[in-house]
C-alpha atoms as a PDB file:
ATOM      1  CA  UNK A   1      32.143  20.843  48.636  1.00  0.00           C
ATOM      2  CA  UNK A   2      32.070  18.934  45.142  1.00  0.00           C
ATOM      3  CA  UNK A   3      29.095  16.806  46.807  1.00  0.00           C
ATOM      4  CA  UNK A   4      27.139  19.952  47.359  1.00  0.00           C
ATOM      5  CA  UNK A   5      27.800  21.129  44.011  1.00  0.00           C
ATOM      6  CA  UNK A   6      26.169  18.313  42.314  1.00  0.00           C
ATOM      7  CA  UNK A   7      23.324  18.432  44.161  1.00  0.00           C
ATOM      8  CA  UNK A   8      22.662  21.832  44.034  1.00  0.00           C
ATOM      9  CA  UNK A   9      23.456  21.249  39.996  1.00  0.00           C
ATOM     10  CA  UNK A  10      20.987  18.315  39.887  1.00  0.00           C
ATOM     11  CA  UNK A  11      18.410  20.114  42.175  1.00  0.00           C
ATOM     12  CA  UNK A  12      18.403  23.472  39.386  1.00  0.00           C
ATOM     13  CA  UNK A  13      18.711  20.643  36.247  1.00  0.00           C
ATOM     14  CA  UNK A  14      15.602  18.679  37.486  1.00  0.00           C
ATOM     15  CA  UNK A  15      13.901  21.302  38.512  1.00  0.00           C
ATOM     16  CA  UNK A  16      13.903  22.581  35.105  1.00  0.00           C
ATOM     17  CA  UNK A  17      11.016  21.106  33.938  1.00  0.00           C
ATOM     18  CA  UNK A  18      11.660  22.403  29.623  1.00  0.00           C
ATOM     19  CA  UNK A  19      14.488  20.450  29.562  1.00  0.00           C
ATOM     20  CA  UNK A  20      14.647  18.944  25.677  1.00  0.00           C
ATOM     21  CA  UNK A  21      17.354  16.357  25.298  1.00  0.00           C
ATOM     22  CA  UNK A  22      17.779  13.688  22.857  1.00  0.00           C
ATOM     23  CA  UNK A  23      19.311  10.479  23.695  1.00  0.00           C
ATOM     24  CA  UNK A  24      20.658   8.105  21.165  1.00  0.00           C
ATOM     25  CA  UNK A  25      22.516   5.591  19.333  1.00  0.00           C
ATOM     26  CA  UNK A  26      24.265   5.536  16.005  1.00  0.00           C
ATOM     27  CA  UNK A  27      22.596   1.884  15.297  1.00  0.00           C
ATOM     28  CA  UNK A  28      20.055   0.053  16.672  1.00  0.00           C
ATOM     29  CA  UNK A  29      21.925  -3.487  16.638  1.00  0.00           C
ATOM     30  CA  UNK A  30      25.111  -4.403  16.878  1.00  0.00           C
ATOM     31  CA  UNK A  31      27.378  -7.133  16.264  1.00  0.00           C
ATOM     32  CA  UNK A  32      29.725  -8.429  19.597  1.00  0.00           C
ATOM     33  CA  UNK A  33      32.473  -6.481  20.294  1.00  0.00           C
ATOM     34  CA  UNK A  34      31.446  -3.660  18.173  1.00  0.00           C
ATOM     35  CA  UNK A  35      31.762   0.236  19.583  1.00  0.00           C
ATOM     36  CA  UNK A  36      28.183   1.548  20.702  1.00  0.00           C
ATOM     37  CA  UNK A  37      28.388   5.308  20.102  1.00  0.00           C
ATOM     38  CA  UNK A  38      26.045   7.105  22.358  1.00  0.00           C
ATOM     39  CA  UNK A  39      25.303  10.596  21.811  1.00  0.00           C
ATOM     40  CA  UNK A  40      23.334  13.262  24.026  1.00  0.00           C
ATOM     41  CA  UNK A  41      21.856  16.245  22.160  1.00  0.00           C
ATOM     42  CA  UNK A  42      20.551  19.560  23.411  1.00  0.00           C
ATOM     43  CA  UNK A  43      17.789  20.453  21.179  1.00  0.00           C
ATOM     44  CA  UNK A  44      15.717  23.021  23.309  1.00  0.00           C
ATOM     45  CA  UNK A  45      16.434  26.898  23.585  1.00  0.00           C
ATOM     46  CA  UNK A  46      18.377  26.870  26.182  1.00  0.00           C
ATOM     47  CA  UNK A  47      21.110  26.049  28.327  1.00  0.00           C
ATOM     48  CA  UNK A  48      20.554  22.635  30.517  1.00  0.00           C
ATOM     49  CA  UNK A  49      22.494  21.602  33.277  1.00  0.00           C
ATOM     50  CA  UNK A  50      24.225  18.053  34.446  1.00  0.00           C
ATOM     51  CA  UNK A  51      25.873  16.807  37.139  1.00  0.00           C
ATOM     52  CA  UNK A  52      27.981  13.506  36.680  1.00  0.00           C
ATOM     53  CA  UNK A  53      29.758  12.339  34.162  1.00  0.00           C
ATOM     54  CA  UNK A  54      29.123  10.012  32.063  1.00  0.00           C
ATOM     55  CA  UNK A  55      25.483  11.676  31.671  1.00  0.00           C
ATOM     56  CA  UNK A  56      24.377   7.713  31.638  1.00  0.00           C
ATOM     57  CA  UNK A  57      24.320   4.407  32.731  1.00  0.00           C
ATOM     58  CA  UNK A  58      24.416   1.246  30.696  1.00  0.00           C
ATOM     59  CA  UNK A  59      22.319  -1.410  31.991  1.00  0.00           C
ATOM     60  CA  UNK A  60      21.458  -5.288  30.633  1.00  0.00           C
ATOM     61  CA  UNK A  61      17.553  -5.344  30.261  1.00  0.00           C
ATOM     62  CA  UNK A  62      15.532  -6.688  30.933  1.00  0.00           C
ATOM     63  CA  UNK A  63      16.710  -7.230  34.841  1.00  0.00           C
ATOM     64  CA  UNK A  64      18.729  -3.777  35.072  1.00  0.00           C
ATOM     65  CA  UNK A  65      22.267  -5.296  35.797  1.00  0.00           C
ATOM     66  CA  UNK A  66      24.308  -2.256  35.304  1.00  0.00           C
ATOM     67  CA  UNK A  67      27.100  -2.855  33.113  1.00  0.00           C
ATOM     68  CA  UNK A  68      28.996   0.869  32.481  1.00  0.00           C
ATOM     69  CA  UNK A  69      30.381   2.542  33.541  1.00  0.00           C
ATOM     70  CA  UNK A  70      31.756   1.340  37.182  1.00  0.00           C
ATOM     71  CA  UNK A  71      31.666   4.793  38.871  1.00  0.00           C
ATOM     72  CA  UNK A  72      30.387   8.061  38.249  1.00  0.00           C
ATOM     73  CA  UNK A  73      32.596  11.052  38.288  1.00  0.00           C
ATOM     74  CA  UNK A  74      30.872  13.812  40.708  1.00  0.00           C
ATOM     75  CA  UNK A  75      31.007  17.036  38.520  1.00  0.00           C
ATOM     76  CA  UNK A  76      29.116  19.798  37.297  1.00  0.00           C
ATOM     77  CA  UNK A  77      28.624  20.689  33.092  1.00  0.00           C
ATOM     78  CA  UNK A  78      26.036  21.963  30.951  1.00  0.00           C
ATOM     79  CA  UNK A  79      25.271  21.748  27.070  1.00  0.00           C
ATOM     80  CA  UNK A  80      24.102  24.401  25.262  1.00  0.00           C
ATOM     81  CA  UNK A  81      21.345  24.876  22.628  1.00  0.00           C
ATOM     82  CA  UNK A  82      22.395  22.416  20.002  1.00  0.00           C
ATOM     83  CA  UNK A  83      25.738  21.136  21.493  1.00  0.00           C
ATOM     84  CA  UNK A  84      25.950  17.158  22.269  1.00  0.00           C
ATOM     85  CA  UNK A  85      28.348  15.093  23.772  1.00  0.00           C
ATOM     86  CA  UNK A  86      29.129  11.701  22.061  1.00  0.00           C
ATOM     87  CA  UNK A  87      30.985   8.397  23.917  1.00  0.00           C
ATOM     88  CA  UNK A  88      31.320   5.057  23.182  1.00  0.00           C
ATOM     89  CA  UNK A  89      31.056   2.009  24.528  1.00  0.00           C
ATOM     90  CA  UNK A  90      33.433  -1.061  23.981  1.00  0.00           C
ATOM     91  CA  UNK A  91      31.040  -3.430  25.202  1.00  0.00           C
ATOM     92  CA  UNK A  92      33.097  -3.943  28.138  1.00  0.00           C
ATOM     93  CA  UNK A  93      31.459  -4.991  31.439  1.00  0.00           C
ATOM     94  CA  UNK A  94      33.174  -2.901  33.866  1.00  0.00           C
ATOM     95  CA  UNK A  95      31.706  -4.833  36.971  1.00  0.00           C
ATOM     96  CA  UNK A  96      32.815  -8.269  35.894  1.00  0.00           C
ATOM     97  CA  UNK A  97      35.678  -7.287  33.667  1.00  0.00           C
ATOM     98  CA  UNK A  98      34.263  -9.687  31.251  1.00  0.00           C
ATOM     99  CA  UNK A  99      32.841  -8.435  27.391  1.00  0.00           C
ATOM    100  CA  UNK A 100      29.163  -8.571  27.649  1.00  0.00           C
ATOM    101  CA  UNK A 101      27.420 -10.923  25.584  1.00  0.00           C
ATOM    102  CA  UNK A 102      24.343 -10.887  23.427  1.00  0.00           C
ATOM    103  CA  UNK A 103      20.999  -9.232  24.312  1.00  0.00           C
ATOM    104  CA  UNK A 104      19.393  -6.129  25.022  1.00  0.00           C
ATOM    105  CA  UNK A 105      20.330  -2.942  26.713  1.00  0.00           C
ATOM    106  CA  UNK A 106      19.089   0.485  27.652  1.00  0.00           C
ATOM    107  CA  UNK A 107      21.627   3.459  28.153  1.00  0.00           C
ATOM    108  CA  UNK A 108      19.912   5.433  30.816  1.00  0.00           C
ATOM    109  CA  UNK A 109      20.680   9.343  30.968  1.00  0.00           C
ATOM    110  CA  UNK A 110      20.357   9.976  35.046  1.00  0.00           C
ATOM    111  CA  UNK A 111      19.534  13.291  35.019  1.00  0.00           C
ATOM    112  CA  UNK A 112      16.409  13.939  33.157  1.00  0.00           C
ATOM    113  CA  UNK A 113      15.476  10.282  32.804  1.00  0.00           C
ATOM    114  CA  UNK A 114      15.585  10.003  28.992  1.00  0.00           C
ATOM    115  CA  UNK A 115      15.974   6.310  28.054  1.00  0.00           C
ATOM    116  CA  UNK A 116      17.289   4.121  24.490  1.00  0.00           C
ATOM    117  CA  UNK A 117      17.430   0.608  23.761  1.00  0.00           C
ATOM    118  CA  UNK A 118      20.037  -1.106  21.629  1.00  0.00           C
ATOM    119  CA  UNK A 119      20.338  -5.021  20.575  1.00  0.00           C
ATOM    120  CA  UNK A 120      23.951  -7.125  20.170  1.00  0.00           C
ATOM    121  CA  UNK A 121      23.605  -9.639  17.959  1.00  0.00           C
ATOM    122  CA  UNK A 122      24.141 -13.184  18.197  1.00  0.00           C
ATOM    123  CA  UNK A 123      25.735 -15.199  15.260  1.00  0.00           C
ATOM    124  CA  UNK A 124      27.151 -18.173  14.144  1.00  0.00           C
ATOM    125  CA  UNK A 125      28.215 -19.982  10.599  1.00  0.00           C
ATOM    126  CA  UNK A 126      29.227 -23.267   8.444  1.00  0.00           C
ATOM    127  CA  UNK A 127      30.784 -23.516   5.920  1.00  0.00           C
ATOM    128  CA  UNK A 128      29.821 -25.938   2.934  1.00  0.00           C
ATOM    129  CA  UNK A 129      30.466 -26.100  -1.338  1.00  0.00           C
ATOM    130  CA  UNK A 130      32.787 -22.693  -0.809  1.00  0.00           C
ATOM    131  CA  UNK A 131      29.998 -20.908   0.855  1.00  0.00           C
ATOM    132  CA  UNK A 132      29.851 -19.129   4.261  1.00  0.00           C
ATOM    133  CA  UNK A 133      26.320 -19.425   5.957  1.00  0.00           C
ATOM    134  CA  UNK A 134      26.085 -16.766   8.798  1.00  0.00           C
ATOM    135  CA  UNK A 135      22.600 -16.996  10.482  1.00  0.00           C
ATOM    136  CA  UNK A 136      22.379 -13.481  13.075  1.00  0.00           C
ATOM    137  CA  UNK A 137      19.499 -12.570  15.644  1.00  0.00           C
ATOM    138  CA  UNK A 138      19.154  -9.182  16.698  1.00  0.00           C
ATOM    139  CA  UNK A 139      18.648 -10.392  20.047  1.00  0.00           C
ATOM    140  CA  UNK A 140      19.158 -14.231  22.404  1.00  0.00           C
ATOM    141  CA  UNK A 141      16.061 -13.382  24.256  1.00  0.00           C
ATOM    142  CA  UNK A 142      12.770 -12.275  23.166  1.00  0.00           C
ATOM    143  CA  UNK A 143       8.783 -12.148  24.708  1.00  0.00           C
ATOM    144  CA  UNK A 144       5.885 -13.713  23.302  1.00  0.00           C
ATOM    145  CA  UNK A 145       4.719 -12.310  20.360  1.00  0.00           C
ATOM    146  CA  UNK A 146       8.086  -9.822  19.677  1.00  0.00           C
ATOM    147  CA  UNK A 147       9.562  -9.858  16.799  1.00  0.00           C
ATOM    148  CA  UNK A 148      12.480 -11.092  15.994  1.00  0.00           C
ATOM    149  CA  UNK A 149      15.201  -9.751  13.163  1.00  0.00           C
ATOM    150  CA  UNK A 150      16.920 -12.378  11.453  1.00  0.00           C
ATOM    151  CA  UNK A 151      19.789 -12.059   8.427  1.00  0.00           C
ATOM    152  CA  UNK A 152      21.185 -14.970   6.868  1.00  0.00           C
ATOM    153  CA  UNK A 153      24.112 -14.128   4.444  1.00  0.00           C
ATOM    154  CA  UNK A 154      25.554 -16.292   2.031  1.00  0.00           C
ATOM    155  CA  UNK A 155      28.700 -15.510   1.443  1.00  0.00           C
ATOM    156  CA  UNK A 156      30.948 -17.094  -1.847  1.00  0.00           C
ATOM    157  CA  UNK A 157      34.720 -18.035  -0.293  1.00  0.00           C
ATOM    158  CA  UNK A 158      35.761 -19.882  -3.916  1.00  0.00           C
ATOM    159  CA  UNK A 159      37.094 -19.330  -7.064  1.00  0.00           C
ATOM    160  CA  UNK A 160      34.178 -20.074  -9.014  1.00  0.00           C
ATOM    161  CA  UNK A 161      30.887 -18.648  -9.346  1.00  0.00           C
ATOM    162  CA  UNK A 162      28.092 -20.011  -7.238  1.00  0.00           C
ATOM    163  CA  UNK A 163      24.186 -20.109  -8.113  1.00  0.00           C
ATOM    164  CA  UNK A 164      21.284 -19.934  -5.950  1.00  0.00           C
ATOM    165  CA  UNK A 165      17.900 -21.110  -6.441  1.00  0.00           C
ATOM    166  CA  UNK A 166      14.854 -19.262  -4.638  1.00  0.00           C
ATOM    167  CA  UNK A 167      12.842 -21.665  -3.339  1.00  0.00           C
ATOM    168  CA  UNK A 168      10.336 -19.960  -0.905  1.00  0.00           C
ATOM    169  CA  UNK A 169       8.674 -17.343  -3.022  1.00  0.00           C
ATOM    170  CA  UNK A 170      11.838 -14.421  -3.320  1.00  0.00           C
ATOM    171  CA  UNK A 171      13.715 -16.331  -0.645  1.00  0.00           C
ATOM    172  CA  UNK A 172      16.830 -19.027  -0.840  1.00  0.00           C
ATOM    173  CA  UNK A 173      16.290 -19.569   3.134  1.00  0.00           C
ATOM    174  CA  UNK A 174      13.859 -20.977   5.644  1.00  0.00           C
ATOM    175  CA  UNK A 175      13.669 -21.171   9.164  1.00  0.00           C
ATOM    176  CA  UNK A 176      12.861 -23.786  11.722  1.00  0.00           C
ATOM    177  CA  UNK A 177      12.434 -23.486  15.402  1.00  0.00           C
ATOM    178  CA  UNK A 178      12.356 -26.704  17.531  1.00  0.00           C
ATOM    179  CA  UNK A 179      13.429 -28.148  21.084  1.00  0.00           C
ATOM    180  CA  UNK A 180      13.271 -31.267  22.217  1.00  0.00           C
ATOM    181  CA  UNK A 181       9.493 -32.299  21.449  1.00  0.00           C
ATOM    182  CA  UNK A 182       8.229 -30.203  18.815  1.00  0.00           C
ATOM    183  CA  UNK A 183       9.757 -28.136  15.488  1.00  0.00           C
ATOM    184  CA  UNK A 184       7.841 -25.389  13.231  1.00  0.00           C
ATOM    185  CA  UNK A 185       9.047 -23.314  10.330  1.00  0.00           C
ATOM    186  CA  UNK A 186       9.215 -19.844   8.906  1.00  0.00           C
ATOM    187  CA  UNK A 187       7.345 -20.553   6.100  1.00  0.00           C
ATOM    188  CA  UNK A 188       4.305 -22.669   7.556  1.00  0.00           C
ATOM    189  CA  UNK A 189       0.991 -21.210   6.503  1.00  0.00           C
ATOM    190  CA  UNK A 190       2.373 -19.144   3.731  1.00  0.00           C
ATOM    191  CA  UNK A 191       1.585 -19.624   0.001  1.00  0.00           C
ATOM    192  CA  UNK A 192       3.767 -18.598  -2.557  1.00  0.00           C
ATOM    193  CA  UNK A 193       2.396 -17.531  -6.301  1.00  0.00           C
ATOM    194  CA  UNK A 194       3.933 -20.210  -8.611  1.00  0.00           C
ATOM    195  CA  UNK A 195       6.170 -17.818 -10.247  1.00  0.00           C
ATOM    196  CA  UNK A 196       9.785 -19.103 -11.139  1.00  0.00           C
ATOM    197  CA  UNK A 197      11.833 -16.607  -9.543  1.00  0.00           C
ATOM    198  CA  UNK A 198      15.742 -16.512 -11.949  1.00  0.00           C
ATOM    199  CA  UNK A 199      18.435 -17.371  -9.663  1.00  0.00           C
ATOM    200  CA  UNK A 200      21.025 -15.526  -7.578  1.00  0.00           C
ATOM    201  CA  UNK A 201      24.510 -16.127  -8.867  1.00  0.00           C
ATOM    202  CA  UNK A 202      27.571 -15.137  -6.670  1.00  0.00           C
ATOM    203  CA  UNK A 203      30.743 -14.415  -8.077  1.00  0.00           C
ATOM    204  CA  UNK A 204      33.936 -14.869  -6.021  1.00  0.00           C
ATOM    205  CA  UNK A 205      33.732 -12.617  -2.792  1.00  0.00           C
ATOM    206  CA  UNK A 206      30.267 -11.532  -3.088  1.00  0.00           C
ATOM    207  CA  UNK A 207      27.417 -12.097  -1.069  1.00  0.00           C
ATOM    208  CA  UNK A 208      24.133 -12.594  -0.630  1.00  0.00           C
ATOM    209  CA  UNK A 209      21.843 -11.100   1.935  1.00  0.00           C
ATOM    210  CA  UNK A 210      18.256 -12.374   3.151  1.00  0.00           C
ATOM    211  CA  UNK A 211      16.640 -10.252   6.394  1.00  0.00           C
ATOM    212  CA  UNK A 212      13.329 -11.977   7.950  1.00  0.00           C
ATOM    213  CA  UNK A 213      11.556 -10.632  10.767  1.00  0.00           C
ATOM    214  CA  UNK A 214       8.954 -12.789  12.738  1.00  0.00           C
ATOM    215  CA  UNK A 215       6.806 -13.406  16.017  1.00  0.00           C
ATOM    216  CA  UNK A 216       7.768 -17.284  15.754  1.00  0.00           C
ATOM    217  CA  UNK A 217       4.430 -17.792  15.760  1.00  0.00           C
ATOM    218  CA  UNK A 218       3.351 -21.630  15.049  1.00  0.00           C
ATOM    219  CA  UNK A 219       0.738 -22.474  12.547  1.00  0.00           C
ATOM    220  CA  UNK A 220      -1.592 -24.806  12.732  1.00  0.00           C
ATOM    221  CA  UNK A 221      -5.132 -25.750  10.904  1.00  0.00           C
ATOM    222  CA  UNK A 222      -5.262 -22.442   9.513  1.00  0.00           C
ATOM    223  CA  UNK A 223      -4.271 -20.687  12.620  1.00  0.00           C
ATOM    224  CA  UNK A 224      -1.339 -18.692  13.999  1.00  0.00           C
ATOM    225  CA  UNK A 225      -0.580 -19.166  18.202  1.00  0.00           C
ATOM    226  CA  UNK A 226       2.060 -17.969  20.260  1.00  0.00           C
ATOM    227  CA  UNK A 227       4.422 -20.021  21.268  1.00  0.00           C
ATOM    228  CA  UNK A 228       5.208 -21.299  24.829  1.00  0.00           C
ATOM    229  CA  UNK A 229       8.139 -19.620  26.868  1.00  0.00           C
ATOM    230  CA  UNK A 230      11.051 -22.026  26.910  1.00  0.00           C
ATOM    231  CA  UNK A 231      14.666 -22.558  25.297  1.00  0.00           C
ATOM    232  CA  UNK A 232      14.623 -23.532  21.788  1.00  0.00           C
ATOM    233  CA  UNK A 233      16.736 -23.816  18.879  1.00  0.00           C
ATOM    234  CA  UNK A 234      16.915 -21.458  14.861  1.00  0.00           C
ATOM    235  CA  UNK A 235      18.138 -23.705  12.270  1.00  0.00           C
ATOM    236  CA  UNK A 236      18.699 -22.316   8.738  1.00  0.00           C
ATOM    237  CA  UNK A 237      17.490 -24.613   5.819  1.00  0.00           C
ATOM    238  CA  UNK A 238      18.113 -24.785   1.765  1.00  0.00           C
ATOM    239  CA  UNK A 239      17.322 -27.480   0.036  1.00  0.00           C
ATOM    240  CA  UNK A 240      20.695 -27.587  -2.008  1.00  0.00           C
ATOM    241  CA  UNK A 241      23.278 -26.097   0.503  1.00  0.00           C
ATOM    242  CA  UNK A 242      24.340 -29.268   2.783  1.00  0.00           C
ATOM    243  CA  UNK A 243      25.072 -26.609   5.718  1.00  0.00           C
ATOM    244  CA  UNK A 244      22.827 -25.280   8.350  1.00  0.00           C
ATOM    245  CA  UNK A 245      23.655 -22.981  10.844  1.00  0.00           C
ATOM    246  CA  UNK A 246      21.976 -22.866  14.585  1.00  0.00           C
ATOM    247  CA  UNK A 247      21.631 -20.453  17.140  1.00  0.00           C
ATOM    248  CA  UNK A 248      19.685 -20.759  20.464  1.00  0.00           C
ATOM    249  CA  UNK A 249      17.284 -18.227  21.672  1.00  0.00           C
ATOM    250  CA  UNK A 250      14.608 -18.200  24.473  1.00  0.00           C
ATOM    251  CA  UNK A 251      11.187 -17.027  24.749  1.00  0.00           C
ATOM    252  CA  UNK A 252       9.928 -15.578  28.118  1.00  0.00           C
ATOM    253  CA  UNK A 253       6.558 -14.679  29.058  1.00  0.00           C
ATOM    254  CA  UNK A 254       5.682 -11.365  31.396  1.00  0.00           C
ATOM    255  CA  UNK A 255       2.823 -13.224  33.349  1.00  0.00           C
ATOM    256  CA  UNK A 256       2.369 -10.731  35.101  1.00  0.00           C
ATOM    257  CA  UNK A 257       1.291  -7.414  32.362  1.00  0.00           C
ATOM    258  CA  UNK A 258       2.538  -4.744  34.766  1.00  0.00           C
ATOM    259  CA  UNK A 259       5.950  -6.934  35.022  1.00  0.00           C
ATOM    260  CA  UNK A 260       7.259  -4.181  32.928  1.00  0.00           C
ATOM    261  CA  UNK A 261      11.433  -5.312  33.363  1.00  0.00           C
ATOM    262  CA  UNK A 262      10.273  -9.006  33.610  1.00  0.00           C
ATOM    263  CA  UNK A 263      12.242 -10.165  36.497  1.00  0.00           C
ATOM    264  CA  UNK A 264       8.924 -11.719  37.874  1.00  0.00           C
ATOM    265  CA  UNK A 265       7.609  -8.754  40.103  1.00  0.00           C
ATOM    266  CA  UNK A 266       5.965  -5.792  39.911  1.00  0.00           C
ATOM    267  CA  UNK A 267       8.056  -3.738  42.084  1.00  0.00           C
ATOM    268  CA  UNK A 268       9.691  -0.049  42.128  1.00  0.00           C
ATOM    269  CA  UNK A 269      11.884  -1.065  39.338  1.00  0.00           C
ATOM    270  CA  UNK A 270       8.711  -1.056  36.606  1.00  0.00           C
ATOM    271  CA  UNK A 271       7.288   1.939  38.386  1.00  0.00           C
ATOM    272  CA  UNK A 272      10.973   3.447  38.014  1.00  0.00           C
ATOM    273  CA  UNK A 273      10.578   2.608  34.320  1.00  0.00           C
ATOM    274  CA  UNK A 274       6.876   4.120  33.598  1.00  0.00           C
ATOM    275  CA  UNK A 275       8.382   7.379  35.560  1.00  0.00           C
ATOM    276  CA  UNK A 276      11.060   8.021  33.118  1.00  0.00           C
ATOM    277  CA  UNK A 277       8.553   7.959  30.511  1.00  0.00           C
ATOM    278  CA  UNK A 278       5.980   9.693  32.207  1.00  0.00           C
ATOM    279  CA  UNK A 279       3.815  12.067  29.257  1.00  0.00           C
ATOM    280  CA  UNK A 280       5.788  10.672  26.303  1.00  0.00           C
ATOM    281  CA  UNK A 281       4.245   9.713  22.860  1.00  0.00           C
ATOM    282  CA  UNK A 282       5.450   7.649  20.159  1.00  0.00           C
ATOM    283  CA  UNK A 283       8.772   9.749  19.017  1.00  0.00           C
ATOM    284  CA  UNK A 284       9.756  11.945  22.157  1.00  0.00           C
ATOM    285  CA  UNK A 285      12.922  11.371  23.150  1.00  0.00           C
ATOM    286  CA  UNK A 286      11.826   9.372  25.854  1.00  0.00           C
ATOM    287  CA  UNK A 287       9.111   7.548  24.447  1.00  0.00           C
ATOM    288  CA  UNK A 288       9.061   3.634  25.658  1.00  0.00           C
ATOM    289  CA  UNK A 289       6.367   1.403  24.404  1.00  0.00           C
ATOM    290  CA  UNK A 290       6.684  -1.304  27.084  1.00  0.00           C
ATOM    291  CA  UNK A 291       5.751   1.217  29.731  1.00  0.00           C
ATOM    292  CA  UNK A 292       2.697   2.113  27.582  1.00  0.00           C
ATOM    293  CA  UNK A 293       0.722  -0.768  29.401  1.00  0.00           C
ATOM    294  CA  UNK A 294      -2.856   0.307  28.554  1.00  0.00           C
ATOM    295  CA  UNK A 295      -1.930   0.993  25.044  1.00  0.00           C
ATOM    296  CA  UNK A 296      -3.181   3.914  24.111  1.00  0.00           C
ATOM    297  CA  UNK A 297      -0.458   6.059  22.649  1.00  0.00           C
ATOM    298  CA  UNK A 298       0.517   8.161  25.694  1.00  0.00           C
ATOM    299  CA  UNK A 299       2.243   7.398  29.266  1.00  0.00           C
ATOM    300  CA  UNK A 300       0.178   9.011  31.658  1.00  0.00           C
ATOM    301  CA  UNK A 301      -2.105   8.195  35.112  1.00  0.00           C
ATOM    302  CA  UNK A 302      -3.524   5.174  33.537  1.00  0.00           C
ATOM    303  CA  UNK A 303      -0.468   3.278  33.495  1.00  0.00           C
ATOM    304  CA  UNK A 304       0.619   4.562  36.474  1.00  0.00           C
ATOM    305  CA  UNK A 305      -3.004   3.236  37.882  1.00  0.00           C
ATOM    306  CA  UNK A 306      -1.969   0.185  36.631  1.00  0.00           C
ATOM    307  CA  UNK A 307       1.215  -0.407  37.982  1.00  0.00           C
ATOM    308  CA  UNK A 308      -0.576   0.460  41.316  1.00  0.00           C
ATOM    309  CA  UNK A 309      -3.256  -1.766  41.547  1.00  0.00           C
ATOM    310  CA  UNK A 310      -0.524  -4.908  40.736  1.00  0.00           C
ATOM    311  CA  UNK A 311       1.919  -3.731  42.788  1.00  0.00           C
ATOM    312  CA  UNK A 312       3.912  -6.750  44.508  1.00  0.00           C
ATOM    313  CA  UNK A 313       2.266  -9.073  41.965  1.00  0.00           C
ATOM    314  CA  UNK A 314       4.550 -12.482  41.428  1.00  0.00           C
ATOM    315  CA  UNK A 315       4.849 -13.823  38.368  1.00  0.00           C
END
């Protein structure tokens, strides 16, 4: 009997086809180990229906390994106008019983398809002079050409007060990005106005905050190019703090354009993710930009088209 309930509940819900939800976090990145809140908000006219509970599914993206929860209570509940139902998540990986680590995810609400993405940092620190360099990146794993947030804090763990000198333009920090055969940095190709900037001084506890984003991009002969997939390595430098925090990260390519997930097919998965986006624009709810593959503003027929005509295409 409860089986029949929740479809019959699901059956009404989807065929409801004014359904207005809004699905969301409280952050967009977050450190390991800290509580994703997750809220689901009705903000239509009317009374919309669920069945299941949670409303979602956490999954690690891209690849869709689900993550939370480990089983899905068959019930039926509603939310009216303005009501929303808020959870959070631990971070815990229910199917490994294991904390998950860094990278990206997408909570996926399973009745009316609405979709968010949220990023858990990576970190990692040194310590040198009484000063605590902590170099975080919104996210391990990026594509070619994404950007990626970094924040480097100093932060002063003495007595004394500590000064820093800007040395790139505004900024105390570089970055450089190398592996085993070849090494760029943040601030290749740009030129700073010769302006003395005054410097930063920390007292005892306080600290200093410098947030970068960038495509990694290399430059070269007055050019900017993409750099290849691979593993490679973030290094913070200064030229007067003798510590230098590293993090790895990797860059992946989707050879394949319609390879939406990037698991190296196009396959039911990617058309899976254009459908939950189906008709969306940049700010609905479930808005996605990596399903907008023609881009042109707007899910619709043409990027279903396209998913079509590379169907089964291998990376």
């Amino acid at each position: 009997m409860a089986m029949l309930t929740l479809a019959f509940n699901v059956g009404l819900a989807k065929a409801n086809q004014k359904a207005q939800l809004l699905l969301e976090t409280d952050k967009d990145v977050y450190n390991l180990g800290e509580n994703v809140t997750i809220t689901l908000t009705n903000i239509g006219d009317y009374t919309v229906m669920f069945g299941g509970w949670p409303p979602w599914i956490i999954y690690a993206y891209p690849g869709w390994e689900r993550v939370y929860p480990e089983a899905i209570a068959y019930l039926a509940w509603d939310l009216d106008p303005g009501e929303s139902e808020t959870l959070s998540w631990n971070q815990y990986n229910e199917y490994n019983d294991t904390f998950v680590g860094p990278g990206r995810y997408v909570v996926w609400e399973h009745n009316y398809e609405h979709t968010v993405f949220f990023d858990i940092a990576s970190s990692t620190s040194c310590v040198a002079d009484n000063l605590n360099i902590t170099l975080t990146v919104s996210r391990p794993t990026i594509i070619v050409g994404e950007e990626l947030d970094l924040t480097i804090s100093a932060a002063n763990i003495g007595s004394d007060n500590i000064t820093l000198q800007p040395r790139y333009g505004s900024n105390v920090f570089d970055i450089m990005v190398f592996n085993e055969t070849f090494s760029w940095k943040w601030s290749d190709g740009m030129f700073w106005i010769m302006i003395v900037h005054p410097p930063i001084v920390l007292s005892p506890g306080e600290t200093y905050v410098e947030q970068k984003e960038w495509d990694l991009y290399i430059y070269s002969e007055g050019e900017f190019t993409p750099p290849a997939p691979g593993n490679y390595t973030l290094a913070v430098l200064s030229l007067e703090i003798l510590c230098t925090p590293i993090l790895r990260i990797r860059i992946i390519s989707p050879n394949v354009k319609a390879d939406v997930n990037h698991d190296g097919e196009v396959d039911i998965y990617d058309v899976v993710t254009v459908a939950k986006a189906f008709g969306s624009r940049p700010g609905d709810p479930n808005w996605n930009s990596i399903a907008d593959l023609v881009k042109d503003g707007i899910i619709d027929l043409f990027d279903v088209v396209f998913i079509a005509k590379n169907f089964e295409q291998t990376a």
